[in-house]
Protein backbone atom coordinates (compact mmCIF):
# COMPACT_ATOMS: atom_id res chain seq x y z
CA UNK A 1 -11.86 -6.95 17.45
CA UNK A 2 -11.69 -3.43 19.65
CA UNK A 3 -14.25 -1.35 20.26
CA UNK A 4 -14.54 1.81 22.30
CA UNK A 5 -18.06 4.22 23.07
CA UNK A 6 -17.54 7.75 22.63
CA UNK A 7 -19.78 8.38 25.17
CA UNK A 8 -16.78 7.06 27.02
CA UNK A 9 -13.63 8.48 25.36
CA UNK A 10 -9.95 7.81 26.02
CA UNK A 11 -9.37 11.83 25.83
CA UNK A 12 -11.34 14.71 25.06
CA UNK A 13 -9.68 17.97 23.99
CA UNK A 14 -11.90 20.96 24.64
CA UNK A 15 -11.71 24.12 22.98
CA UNK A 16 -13.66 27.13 22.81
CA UNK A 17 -17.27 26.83 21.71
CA UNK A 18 -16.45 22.63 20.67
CA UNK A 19 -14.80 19.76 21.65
CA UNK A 20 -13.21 16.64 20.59
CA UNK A 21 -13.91 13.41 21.66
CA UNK A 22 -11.16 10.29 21.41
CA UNK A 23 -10.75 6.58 20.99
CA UNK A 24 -7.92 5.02 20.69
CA UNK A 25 -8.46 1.57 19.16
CA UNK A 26 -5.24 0.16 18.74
CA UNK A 27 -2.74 0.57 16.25
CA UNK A 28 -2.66 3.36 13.95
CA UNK A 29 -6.56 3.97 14.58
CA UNK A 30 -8.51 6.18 16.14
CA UNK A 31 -11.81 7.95 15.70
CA UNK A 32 -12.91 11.01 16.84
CA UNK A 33 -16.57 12.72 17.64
CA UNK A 34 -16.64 16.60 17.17
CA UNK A 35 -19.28 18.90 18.52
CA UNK A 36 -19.17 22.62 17.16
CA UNK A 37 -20.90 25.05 18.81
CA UNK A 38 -22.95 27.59 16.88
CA UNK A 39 -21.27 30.23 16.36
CA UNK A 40 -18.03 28.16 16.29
CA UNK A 41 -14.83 28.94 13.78
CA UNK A 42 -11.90 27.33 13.16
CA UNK A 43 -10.00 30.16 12.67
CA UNK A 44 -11.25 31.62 15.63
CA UNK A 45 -11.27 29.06 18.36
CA UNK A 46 -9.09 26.27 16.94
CA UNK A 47 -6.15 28.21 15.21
CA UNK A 48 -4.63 29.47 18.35
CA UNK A 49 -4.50 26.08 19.43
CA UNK A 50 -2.79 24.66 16.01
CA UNK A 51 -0.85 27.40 15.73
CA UNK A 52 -1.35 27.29 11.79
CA UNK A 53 -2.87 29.66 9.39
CA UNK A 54 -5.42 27.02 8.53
CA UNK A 55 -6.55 23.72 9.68
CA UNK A 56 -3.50 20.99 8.24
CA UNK A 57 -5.48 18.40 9.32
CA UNK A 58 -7.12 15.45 6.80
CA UNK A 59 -10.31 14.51 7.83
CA UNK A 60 -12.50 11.43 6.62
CA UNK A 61 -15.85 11.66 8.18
CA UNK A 62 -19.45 11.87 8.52
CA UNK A 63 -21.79 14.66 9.37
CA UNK A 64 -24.57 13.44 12.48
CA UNK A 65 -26.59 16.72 12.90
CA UNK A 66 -26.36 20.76 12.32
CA UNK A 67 -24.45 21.93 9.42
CA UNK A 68 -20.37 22.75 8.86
CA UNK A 69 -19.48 25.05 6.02
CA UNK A 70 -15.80 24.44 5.04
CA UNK A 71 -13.27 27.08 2.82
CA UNK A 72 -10.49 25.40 1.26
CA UNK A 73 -6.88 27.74 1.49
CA UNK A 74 -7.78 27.83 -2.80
CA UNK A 75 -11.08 29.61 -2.15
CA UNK A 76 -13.33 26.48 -3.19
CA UNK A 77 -15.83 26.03 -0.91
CA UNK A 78 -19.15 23.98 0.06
CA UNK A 79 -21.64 22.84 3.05
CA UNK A 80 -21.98 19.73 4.99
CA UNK A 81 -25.29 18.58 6.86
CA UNK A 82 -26.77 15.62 8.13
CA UNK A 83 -25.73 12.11 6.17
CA UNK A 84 -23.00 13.81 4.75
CA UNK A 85 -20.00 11.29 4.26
CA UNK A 86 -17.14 13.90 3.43
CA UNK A 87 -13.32 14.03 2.67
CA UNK A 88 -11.61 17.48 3.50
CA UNK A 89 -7.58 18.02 2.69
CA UNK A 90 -5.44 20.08 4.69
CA UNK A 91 -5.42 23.42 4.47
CA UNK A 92 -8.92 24.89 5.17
CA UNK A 93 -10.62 27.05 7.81
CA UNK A 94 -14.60 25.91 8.50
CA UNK A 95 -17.59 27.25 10.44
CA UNK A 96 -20.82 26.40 12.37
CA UNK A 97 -23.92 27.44 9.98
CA UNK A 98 -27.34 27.96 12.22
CA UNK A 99 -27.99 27.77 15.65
CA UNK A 100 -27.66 23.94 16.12
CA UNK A 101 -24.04 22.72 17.24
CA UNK A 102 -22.70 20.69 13.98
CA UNK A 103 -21.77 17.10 15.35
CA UNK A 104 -19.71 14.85 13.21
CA UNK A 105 -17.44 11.59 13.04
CA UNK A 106 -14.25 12.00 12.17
CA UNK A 107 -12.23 9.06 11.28
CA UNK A 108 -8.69 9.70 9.82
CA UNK A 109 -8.28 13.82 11.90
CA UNK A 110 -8.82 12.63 15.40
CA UNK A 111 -5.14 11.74 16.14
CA UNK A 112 -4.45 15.67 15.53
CA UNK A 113 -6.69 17.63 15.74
CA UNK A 114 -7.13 20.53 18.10
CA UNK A 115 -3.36 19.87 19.45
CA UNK A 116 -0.56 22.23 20.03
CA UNK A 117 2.16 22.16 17.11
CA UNK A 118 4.96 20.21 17.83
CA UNK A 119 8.01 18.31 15.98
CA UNK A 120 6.24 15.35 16.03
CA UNK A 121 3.23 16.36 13.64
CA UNK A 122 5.13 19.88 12.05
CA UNK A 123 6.06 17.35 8.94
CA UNK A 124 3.31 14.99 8.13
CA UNK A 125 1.29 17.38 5.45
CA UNK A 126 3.21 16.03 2.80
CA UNK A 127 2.51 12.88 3.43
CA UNK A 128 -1.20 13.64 3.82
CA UNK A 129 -3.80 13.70 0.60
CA UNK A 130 -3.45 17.50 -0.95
CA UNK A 131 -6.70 18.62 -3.24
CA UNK A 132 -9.90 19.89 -3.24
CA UNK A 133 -12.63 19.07 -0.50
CA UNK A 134 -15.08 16.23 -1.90
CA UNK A 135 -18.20 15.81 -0.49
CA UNK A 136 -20.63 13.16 -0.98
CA UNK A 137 -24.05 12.49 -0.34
CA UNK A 138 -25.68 9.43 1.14
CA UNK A 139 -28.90 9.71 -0.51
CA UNK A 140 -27.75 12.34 -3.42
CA UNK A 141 -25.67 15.19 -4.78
CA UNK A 142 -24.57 17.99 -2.18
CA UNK A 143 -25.07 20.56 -4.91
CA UNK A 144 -28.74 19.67 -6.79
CA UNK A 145 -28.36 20.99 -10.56
């Protein structure tokens, strides 16, 4: 068994108006907690960092508080809030909504994201999951009829 606090993280990786925070828990895993800022962009404050038109990043996670709208690179779109377990491909750009900082879990992203392009992780988009974001609900549907 390993377990880490992310109140105590192995690394944090800082960025403008957000951060990242780290644990490594052996192996191939590692989790991540993300606080964004209101007023907080990808494309602003995370791209020049990535150096990538979008974010190429998979993420598997959980929303804890404040809300995250996400654009796909297709133009498909939706909003994530608070019990929100969510799925998101690469190739999107995403953004604060409100003025409470968005917090949120991320459990497959955490190894990448917010880190310079390099050799290392140029490649690994293919082997990634490619499609549309999916967003589920604990308690519901994201998008009432």
């Amino acid at each position: 068994m390993q377990g880490k606090s992310l109140d105590s993280p192995d690394e944090v990786r800082s960025f403008e108006k957000g951060r990242m925070d780290v644990v490594n828990l052996g192996g191939d895993v590692v989790a991540g907690r993300a606080v964004f800022e209101p007023g907080w962009r990808w494309s602003e404050h995370v791209k020049p960092v990535a150096g990538t038109d979008s974010c190429q990043v998979a993420h598997v996670g959980y929303v804890l508080s404040g809300r995250l709208h996400v654009r796909m690179d297709d133009g498909s779109e939706g909003e994530l809030g608070p019990g929100d377990a969510m799925t998101i491909p690469p190739g999107h750009d995403a953004w604060t909504v409100g003025d409470e900082p968005c917090t949120m879990l991320d459990f497959s992203g955490a190894e990448r994201y917010a880190r310079e392009k390099t050799a290392a992780t140029s490649g690994t988009r293919e082997r990634e999951q490619k499609g549309k974001v999916s967003f589920d609900k604990i308690k519901g549907p994201l998008f009432p009829a």
